[in-house]
Structure formats: C-alpha cells, structure tokens
Protein backbone atom coordinates (compact mmCIF):
# COMPACT_ATOMS: atom_id res chain seq x y z
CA UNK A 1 -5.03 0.57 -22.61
CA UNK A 2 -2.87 2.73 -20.09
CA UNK A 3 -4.70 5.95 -19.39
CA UNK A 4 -1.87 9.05 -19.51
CA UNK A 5 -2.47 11.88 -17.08
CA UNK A 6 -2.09 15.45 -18.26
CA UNK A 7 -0.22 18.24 -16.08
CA UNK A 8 -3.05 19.88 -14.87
CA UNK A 9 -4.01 15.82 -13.66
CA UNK A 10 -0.88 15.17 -12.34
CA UNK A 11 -1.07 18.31 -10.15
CA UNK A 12 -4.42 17.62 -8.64
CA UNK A 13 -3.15 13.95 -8.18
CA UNK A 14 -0.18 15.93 -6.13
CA UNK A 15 -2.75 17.69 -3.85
CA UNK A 16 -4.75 14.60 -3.08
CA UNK A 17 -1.49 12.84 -2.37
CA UNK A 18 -0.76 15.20 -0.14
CA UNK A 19 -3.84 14.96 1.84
CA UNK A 20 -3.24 11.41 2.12
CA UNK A 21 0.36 12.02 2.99
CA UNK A 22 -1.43 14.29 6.00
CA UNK A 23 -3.83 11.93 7.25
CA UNK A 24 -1.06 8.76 7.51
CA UNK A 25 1.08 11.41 9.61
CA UNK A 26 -1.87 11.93 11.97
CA UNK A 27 -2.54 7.88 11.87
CA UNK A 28 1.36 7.21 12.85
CA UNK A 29 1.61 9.66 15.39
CA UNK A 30 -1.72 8.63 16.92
CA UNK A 31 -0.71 4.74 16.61
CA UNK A 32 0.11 3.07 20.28
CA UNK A 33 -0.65 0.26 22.72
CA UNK A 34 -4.04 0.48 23.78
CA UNK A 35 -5.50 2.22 20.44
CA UNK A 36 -8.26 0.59 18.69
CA UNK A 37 -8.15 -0.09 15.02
CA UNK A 38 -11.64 1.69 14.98
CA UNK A 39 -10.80 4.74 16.10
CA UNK A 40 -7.36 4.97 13.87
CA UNK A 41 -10.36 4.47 11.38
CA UNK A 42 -12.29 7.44 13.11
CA UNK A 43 -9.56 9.97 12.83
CA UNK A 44 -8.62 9.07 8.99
CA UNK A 45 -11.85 9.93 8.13
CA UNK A 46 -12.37 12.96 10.31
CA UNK A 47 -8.75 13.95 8.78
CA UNK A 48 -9.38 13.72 5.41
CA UNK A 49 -12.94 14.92 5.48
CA UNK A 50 -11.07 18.64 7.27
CA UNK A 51 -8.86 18.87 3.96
CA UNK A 52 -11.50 18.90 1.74
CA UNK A 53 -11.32 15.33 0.51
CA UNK A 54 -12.91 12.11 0.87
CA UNK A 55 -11.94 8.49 1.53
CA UNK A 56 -12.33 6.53 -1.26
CA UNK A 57 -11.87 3.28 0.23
CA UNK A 58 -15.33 3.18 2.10
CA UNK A 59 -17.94 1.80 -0.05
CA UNK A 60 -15.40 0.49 -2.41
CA UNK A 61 -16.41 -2.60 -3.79
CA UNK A 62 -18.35 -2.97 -0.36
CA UNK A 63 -15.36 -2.19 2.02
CA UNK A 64 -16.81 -0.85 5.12
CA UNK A 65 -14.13 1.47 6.27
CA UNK A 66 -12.02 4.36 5.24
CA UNK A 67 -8.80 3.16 6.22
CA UNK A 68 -7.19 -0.45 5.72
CA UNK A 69 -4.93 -1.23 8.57
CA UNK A 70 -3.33 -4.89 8.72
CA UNK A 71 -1.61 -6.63 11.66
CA UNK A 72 0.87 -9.15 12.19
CA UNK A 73 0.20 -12.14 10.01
CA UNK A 74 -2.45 -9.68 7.98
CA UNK A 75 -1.38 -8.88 4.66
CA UNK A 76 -3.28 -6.29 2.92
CA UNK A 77 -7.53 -5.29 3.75
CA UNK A 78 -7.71 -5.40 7.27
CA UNK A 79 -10.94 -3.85 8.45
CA UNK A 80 -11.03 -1.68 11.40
CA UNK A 81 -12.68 -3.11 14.61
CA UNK A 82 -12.46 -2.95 18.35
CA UNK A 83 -9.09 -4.81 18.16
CA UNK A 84 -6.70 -3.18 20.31
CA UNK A 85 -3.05 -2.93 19.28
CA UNK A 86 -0.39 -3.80 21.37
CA UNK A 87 3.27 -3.30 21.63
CA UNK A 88 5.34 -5.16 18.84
CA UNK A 89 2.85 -5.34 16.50
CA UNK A 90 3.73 -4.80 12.91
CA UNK A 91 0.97 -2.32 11.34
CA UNK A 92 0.20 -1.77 7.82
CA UNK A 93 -1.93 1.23 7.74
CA UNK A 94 -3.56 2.15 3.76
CA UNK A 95 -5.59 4.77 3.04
CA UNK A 96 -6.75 6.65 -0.20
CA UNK A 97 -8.81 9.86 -0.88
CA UNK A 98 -10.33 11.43 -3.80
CA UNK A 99 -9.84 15.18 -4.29
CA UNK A 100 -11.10 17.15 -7.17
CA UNK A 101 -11.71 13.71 -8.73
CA UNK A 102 -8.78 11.83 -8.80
CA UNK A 103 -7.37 9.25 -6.19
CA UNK A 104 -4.09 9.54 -3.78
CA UNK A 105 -3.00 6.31 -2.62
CA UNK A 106 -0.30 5.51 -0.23
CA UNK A 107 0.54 3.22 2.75
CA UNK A 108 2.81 2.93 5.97
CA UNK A 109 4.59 -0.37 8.05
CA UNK A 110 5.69 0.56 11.35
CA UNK A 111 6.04 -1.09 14.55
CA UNK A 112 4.61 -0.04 17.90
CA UNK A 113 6.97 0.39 20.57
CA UNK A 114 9.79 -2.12 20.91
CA UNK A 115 9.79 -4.66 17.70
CA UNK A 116 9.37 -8.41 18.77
CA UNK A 117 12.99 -9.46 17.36
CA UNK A 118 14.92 -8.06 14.38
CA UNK A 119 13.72 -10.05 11.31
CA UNK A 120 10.59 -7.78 12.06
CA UNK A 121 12.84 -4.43 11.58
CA UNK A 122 14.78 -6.12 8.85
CA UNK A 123 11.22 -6.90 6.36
CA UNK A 124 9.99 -3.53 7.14
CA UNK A 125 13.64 -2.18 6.12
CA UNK A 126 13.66 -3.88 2.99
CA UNK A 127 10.21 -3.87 2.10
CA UNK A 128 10.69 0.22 1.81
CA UNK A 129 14.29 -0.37 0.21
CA UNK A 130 12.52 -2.60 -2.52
CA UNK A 131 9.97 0.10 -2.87
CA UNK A 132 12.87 2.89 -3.24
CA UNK A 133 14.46 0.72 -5.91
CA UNK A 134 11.62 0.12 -7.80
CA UNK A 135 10.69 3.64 -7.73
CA UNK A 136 14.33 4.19 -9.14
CA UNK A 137 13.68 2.11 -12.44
CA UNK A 138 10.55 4.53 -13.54
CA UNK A 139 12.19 6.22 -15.96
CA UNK A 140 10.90 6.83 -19.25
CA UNK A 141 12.16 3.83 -21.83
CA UNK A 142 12.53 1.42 -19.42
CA UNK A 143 9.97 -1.12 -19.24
CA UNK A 144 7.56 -2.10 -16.23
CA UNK A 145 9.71 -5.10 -16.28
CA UNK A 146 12.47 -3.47 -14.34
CA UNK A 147 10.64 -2.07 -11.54
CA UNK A 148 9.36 -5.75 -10.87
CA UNK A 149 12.57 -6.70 -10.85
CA UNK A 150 14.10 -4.56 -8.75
CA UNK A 151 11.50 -5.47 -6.78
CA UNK A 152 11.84 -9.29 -6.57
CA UNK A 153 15.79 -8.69 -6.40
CA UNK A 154 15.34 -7.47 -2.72
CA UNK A 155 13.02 -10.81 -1.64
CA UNK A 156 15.27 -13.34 -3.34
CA UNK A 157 18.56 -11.77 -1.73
CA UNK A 158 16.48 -11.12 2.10
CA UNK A 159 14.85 -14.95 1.30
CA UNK A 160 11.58 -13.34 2.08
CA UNK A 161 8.25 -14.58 0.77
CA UNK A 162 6.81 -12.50 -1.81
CA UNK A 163 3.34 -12.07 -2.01
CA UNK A 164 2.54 -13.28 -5.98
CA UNK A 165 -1.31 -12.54 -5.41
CA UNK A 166 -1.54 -8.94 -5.42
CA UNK A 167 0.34 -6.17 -7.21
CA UNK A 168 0.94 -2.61 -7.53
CA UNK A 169 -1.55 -0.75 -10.27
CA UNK A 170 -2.21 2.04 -12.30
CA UNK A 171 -4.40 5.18 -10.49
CA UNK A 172 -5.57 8.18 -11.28
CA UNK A 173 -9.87 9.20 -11.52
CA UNK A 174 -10.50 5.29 -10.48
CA UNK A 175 -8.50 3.65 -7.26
CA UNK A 176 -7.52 0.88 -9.69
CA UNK A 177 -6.42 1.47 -13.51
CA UNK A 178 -3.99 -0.40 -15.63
CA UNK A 179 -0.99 -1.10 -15.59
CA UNK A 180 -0.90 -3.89 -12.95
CA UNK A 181 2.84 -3.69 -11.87
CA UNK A 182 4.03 -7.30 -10.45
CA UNK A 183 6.33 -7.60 -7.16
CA UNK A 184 7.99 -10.52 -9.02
CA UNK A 185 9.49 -10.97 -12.81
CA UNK A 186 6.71 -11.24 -15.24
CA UNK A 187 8.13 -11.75 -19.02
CA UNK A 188 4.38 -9.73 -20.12
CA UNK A 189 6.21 -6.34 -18.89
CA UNK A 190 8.66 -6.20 -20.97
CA UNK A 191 6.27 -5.31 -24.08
CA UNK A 192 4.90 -2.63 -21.83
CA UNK A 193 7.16 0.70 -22.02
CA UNK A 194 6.80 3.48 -19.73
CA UNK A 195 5.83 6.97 -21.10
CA UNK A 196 5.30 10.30 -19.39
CA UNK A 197 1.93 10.68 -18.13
CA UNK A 198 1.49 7.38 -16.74
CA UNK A 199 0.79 7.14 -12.78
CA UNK A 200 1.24 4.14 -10.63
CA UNK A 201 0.84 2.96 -7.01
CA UNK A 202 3.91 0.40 -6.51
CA UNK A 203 3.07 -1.60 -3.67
CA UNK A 204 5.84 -4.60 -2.72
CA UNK A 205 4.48 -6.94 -0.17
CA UNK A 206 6.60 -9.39 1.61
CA UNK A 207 6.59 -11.95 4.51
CA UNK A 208 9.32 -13.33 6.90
CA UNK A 209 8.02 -17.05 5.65
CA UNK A 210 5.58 -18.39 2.92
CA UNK A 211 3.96 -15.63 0.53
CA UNK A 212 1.18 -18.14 0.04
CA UNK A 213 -2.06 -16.46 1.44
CA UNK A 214 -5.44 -16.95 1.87
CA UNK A 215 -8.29 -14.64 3.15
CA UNK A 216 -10.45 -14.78 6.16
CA UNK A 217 -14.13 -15.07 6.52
CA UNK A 218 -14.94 -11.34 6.30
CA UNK A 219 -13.97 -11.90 2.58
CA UNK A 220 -11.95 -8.91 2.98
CA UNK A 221 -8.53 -9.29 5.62
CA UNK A 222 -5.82 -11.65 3.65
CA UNK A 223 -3.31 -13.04 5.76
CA UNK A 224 -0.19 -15.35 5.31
CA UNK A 225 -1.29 -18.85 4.91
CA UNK A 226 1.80 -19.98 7.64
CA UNK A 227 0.75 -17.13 9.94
C-alpha cells in the first residue's frame, strides 16, 4: 500500500528538503582536486547537524557514513574514505536527513575541473534531462508507468546503459517506502495511478557502456560491471 502524505507532511518534507538542498550546496562548492571523500563526509554531517537535522543515511541498514558519494565507474553507495579526488572525476554525491521526522532525499553529478572528454558532459546532461522529464509526467491520472518511460526514452535515444538494478522509491517518515518507480518500462505500473499525497524520490541512473553491475567487497559501493 502507498502511504499518502498530508499538507502539514508535505510541508515538513519541504523543510527537510531544504536542508538537504543546503548541505549538497556546501558539498559542491567544497568539491575539488585534492579533497578527500572523508572530509566531504565531515562537512555533510557538520552541515546538517547546524540546521537542526540529522543524516539519516548513517546507521542505515549498517552504512557507516552520512553522505554517499560515488566515483567514476561507482554507481550508487560509495562510502567515504581517504580517497582523494582528482580532476575529471565524475562525482555522485547523495545525502538524506530527517527533520521533524520525515526524510529529504536528493543527489548531485558533477565533474571536477575539466571533464575527461564529452560523453562524460553528455551522461551527466541527460541523466538530469531524463530526471526533468520524468518529473514532468507526475501528474495526477497518469500512471507511474509514464515517468519510467520518459525515463528509459532518454537512455534508448543517448544508447546509454541503464541501470535495471535499482530504482527510484517512495519516501516520506522511512528513507524507503513504496512505490518503487523503475528507470525502464515495467508493464506492473500501469495498474498503479498517481494521486495527490504521494511523495517520491526519482532517481535515473545511467552509464556510458553496460548497466550490468555488481558490488564490491565492502558490500556497500556498486559499480559498472565493464568499469
């Protein structure tokens, strides 16, 4: 069953987006050669902690850090270490608080310094033009269907891998909730209708080759299976 959100919810799940809309800011401007992922990790939490909220990542499930940041070849779930970024690497950062008990959820691609070659600007580019036109087919009546659509639409015409094993969800008191929303066309939407109230994280994830992936021995950091 698909929790709906009241008002009232929704507004507190404004405010706690918010806060997480502050803390990536401070992340991205922060970002640069020579930065460790740990202390990126540092700052989220010292961030969030200043605005009244918490991370809700850390301890989740046994994730060790407040902040997920992913590089390169890393999909999704990269912990934060002493590995130093460098110029032309392609960082994911995702972070999530809790704030007057319910969950913002958001996350950020962007490239430090000069990109590597242009395929790198092009997936980031239509990564966040999949998301926009996703975003565009949540509309009351239409059917979670269409936002996976729109979705997969943007990897088919870019011939980009799509990443089949993890999705966008539902959010709200709990990081994860139903609905699961799918980055790729899954006939099971279409029997699920969207109605005011419902609140979603969509979260397209694509690759420059395969979207086969497999995760590393910290059980945790999933990367593309080609690299």
């Amino acid at each position: 069953m698909i929790p709906l959100k009241t008002k009232e919810q929704i507004e507190i799940m404004d405010e706690a987006n918010y806060i997480v809309h502050k803390v990536l800011n401070e992340i991205e401007f922060h970002i640069s050669s020579g930065i460790t992922t740990q202390e990126l990790d540092n700052l989220a939490e010292i961030t969030v902690l200043r605005y009244g909220a918490k991370p809700v990542f850390k301890g989740y499930k046994g994730f060790p850090s407040s902040l997920c940041i992913s590089i390169n070849e890393e999909v999704v779930h990269g912990i934060p270490s002493s590995r130093i970024i460098k110029n032309g690497d392609i960082v994911s950062i995702d972070f999530g608080a809790i704030y007057k008990g319910f969950v913002g959820d958001a996350a950020r691609t962007i490239i430090v310094g000069d990109a590597k070659n242009i395929n790198d600007i092009k997936l980031i580019n239509e990564t966040k033009r999949a998301l926009e036109n996703g975003i565009e087919q949540m509309v009351v009546g239409n059917c979670l269907y269409d936002i996976s659509r729109a979705i997969n639409e943007v990897a088919v015409l870019n011939k980009f891998g799509n990443v089949l094993n993890f999705t966008g969800h539902g959010v709200g008191a709990n990081l994860h909730e139903e609905p699961k929303v799918f980055n790729y066309v899954n006939l099971q939407e279409t029997n699920t209708h969207l109605q005011e109230g419902i609140v979603f994280a969509i979260e397209p994830m694509f690759a420059l080759g395969s979207g086969d992936t497999k995760t590393l021995n910290n059980r945790w950091t999933v990367v593309t299976s080609d690299g």
